[in-house]
Protein backbone atom coordinates (compact mmCIF):
# COMPACT_ATOMS: atom_id res chain seq x y z
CA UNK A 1 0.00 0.00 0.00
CA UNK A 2 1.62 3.89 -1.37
CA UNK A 3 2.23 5.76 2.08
CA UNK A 4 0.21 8.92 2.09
CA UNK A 5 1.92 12.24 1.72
CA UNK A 6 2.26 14.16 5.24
CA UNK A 7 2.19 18.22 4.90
CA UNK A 8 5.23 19.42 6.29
CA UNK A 9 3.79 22.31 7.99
CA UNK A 10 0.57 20.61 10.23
CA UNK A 11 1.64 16.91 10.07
CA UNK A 12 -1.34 15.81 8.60
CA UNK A 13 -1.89 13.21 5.23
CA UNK A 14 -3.09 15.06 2.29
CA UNK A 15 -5.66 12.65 1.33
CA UNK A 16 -7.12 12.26 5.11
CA UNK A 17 -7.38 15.57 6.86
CA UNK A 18 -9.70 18.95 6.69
CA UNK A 19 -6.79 21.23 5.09
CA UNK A 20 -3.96 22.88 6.72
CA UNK A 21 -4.10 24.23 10.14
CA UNK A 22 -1.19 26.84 8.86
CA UNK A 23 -2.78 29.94 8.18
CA UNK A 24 0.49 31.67 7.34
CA UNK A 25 3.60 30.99 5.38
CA UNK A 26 6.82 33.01 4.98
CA UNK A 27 4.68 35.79 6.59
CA UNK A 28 2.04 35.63 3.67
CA UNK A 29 -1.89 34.96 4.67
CA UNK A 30 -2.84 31.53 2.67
CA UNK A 31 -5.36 31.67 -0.03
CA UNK A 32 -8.38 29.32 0.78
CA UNK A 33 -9.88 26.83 -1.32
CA UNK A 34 -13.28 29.33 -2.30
CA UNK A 35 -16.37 27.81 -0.15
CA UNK A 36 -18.02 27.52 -3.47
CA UNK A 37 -15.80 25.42 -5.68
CA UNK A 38 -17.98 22.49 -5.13
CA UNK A 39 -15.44 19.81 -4.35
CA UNK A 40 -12.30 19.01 -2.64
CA UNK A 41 -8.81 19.98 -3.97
CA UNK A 42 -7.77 18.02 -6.66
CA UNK A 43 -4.08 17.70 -5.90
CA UNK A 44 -4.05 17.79 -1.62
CA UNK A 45 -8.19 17.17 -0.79
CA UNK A 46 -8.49 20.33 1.08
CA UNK A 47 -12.03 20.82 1.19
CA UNK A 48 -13.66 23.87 0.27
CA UNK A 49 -13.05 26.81 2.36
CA UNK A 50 -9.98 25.04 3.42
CA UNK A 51 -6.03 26.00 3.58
CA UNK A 52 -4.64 23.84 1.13
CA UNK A 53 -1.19 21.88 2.52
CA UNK A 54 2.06 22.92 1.58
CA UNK A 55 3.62 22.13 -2.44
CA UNK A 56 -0.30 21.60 -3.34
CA UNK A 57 -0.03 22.52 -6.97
CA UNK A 58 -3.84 24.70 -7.08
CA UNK A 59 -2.56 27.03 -4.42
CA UNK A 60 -1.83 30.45 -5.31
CA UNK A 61 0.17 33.00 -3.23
CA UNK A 62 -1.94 35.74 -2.22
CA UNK A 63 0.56 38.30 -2.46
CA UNK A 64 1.61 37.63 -6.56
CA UNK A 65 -1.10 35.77 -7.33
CA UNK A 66 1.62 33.27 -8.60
CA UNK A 67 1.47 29.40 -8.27
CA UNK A 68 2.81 28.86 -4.47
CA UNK A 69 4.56 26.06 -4.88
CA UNK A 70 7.05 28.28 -7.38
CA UNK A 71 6.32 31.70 -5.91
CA UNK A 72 9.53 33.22 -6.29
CA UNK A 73 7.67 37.29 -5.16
CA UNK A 74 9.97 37.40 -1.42
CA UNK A 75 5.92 38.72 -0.31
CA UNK A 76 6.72 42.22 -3.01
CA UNK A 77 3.09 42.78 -4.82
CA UNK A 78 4.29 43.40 -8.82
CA UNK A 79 4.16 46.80 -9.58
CA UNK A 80 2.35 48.19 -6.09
CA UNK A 81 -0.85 46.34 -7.17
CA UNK A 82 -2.51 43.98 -5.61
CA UNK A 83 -2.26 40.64 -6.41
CA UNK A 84 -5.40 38.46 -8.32
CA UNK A 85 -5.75 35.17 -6.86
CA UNK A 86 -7.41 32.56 -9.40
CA UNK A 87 -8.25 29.17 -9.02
CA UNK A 88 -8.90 27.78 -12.27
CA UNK A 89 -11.41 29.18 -15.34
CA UNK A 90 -14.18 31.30 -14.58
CA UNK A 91 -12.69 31.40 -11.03
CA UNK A 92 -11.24 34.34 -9.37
């Protein structure tokens, strides 16, 4: 049986748990999983309105808007603006 991934930053599987207890990382807020996307996470099962767990591939930093898991931003909004957080098509 494949061991289940363990987030590095709560200690808890992926696949098993409610999200992320983490609600900060590298002094950014994390973006939540919108309470209306309908379903869990694809890549780390957060559930809607969740944290998603650290190197999940859907999360987006909140400060660039970039993919999280390659942010490269330091926490510097591009260009003094503020940063636009999507989570897939139609989603923002």
């Amino acid at each position: 049986m494949a061991e289940l991934a363990i987030c590095q930053d709560c200690n808890q599987p992926y696949l098993t748990s409610e999200g992320c207890t983490r609600l900060r990382l590298d002094g950014r807020e994390r973006v939540p999983l919108p309470g209306d996307w309908g379903e869990p996470c694809r890549d780390c099962a957060t559930p809607p309105g969740g944290i998603h767990h650290r190197g999940c591939c859907v999360e987006h930093c909140s400060v660039c808007g970039d993919q999280a898991r390659f942010c490269g931003c330091g926490g510097e909004v591009p260009h003094g603006g503020r940063a636009h957080v999507s989570h897939g098509p139609g989603r923002a």
